[in-house]
Protein backbone atom coordinates (compact mmCIF):
# COMPACT_ATOMS: atom_id res chain seq x y z
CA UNK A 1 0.00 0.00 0.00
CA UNK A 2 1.43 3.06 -1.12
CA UNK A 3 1.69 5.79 1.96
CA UNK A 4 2.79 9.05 1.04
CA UNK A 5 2.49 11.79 3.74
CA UNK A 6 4.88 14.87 2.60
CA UNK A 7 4.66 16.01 -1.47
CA UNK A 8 7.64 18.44 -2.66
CA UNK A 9 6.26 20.65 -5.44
CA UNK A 10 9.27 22.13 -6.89
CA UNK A 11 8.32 25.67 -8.45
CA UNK A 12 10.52 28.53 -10.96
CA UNK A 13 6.89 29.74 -11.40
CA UNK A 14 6.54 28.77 -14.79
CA UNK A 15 3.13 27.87 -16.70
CA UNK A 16 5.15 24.46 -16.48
CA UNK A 17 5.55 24.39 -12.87
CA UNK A 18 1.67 25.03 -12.57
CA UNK A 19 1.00 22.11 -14.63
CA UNK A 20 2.80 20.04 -12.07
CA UNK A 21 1.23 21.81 -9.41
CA UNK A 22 -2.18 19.85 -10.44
CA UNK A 23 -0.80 17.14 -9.96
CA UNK A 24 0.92 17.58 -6.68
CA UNK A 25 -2.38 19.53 -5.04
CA UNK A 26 -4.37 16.05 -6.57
CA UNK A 27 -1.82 13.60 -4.95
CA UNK A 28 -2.21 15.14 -1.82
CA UNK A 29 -5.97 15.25 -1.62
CA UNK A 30 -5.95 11.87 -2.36
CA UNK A 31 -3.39 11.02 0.11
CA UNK A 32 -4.19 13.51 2.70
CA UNK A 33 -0.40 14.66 2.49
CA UNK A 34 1.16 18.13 3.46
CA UNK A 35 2.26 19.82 0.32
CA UNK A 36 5.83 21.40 0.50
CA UNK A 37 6.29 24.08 -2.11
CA UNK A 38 9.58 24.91 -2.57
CA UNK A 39 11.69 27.76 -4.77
CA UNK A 40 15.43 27.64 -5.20
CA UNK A 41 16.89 31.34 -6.02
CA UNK A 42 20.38 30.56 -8.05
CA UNK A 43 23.13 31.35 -6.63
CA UNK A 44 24.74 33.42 -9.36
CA UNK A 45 28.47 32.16 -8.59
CA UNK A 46 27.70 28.74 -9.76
CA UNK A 47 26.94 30.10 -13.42
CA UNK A 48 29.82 32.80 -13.75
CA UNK A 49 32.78 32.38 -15.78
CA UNK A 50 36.48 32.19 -15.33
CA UNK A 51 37.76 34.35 -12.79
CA UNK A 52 39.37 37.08 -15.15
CA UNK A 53 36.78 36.64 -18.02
CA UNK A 54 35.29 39.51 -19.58
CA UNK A 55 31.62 39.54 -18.17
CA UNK A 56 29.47 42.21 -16.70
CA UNK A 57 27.92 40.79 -13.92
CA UNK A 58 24.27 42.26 -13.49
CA UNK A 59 23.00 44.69 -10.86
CA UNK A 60 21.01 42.42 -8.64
CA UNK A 61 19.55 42.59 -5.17
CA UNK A 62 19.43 38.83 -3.56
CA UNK A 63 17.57 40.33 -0.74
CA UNK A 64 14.54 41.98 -2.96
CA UNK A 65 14.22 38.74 -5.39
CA UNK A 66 14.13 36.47 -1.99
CA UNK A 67 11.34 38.92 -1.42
CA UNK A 68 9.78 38.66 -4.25
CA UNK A 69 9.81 35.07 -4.73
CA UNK A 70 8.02 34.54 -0.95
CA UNK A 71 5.47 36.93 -2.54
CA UNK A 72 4.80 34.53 -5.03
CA UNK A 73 5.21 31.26 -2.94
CA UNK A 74 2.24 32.46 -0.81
CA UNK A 75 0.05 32.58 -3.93
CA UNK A 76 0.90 28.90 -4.91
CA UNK A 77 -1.51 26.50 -4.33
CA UNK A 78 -4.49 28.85 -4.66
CA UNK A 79 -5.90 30.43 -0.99
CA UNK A 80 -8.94 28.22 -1.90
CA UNK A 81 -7.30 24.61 -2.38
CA UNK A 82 -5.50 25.65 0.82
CA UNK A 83 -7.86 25.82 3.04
CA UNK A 84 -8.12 22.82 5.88
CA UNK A 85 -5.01 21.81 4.88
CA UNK A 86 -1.01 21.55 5.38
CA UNK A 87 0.91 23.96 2.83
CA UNK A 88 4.81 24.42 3.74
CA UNK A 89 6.13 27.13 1.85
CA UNK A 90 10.58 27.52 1.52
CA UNK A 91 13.02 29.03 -0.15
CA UNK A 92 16.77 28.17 -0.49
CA UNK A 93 19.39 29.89 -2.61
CA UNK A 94 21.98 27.46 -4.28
CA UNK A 95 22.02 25.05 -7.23
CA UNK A 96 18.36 24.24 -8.17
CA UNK A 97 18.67 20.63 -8.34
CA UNK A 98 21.03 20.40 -5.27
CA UNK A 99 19.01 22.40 -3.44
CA UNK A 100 15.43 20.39 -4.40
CA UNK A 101 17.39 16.90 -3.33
CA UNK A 102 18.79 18.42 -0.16
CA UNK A 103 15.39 19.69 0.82
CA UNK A 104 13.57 16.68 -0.22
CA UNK A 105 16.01 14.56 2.18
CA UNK A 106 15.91 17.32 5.09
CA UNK A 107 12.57 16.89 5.46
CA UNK A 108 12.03 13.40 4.49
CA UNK A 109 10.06 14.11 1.51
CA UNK A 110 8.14 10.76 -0.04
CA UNK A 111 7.40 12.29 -3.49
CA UNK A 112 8.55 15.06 -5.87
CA UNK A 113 6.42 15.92 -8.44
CA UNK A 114 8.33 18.78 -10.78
CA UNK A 115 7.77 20.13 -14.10
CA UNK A 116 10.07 19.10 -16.81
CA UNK A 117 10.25 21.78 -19.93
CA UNK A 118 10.99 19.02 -22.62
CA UNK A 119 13.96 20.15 -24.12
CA UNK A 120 15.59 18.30 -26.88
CA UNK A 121 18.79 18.48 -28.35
CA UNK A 122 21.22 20.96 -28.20
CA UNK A 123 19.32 23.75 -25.49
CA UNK A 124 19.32 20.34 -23.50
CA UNK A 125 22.58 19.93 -23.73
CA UNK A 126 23.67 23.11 -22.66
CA UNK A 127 21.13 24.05 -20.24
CA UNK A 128 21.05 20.26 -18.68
CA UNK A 129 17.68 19.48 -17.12
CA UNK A 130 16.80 20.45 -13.63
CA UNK A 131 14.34 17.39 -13.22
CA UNK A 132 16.42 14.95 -14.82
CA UNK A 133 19.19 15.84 -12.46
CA UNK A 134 16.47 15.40 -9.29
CA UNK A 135 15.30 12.04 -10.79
CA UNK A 136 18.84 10.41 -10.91
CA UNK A 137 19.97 12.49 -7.39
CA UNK A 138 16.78 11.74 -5.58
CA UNK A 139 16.44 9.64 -2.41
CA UNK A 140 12.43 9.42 -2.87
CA UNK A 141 10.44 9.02 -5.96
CA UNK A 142 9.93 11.57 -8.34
CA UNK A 143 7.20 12.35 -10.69
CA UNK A 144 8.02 13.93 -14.05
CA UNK A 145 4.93 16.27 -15.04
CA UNK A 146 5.70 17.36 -19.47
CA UNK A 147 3.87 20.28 -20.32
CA UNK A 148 0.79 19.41 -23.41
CA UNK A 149 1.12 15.80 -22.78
CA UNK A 150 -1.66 13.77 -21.62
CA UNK A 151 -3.37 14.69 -18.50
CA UNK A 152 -4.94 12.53 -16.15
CA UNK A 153 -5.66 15.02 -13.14
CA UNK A 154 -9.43 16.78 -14.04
């Protein structure tokens, strides 16, 4: 019998992640599970160049994005699909996938349902794939949600 009592929703707050977010909100109902919801802010050193290189870096303000982003975490799952139950809202600033894993095992997380944006090819190879990296890195099971693919949540 499958028991599954803390969901991860991983979220960049994409149209992507709120396809996932369906099926996380769903999985819980069904399950009666708290729902983490989680946002990882990059940490901008990990994507730099070469010390030395030629690169301007850009004028931001980690403090007012943080900000920002727990705006937008209290939003997600709607107030309404909220109500009665257990929503656990977190950021963490660091390597997305690191960050999702580390989370996921901090907490002893039993499923992570995250959008995937289904790139092919060459973007894929140079951007890598955020859920592919939590599916292989994962202590728990993870559930892959593709964007325009068949949908079984109503």
């Amino acid at each position: 019998m499958i028991h599954l009592k803390k969901i991860l929703l991983p979220t960049d707050f994409s149209q992507n992640s709120r396809t996932a977010q369906k099926y996380a909100c769903a999985l819980a109902d069904q399950f009666g599970a708290e729902l983490h919801v989680l946002y990882v802010l990059q940490d901008l050193t990990l994507v730099m160049p070469e010390p030395g290189a030629m690169f301007a870096i850009p004028a931001v303000n980690t403090a007012e994005i943080q900000q920002s982003a727990e705006k937008a975490l209290a939003t997600i799952p709607e107030p309404e699909w909220c109500a009665g139950k257990k929503v656990i809202r977190a950021t963490r600033n660091g390597s997305p996938y690191a960050e999702i894993v580390r989370y996921a095992a901090d907490t002893a997380i039993d499923l992570i349902v995250i959008s995937t944006h289904g790139r092919t090819g060459l973007t894929h190879v140079l951007l890598g794939s955020v859920a592919e990296k939590v599916v292989r890195k994962a202590n728990c099971p993870v559930l892959t949600v593709r964007p325009n693919e068949r949908d079984f949540v109503k």
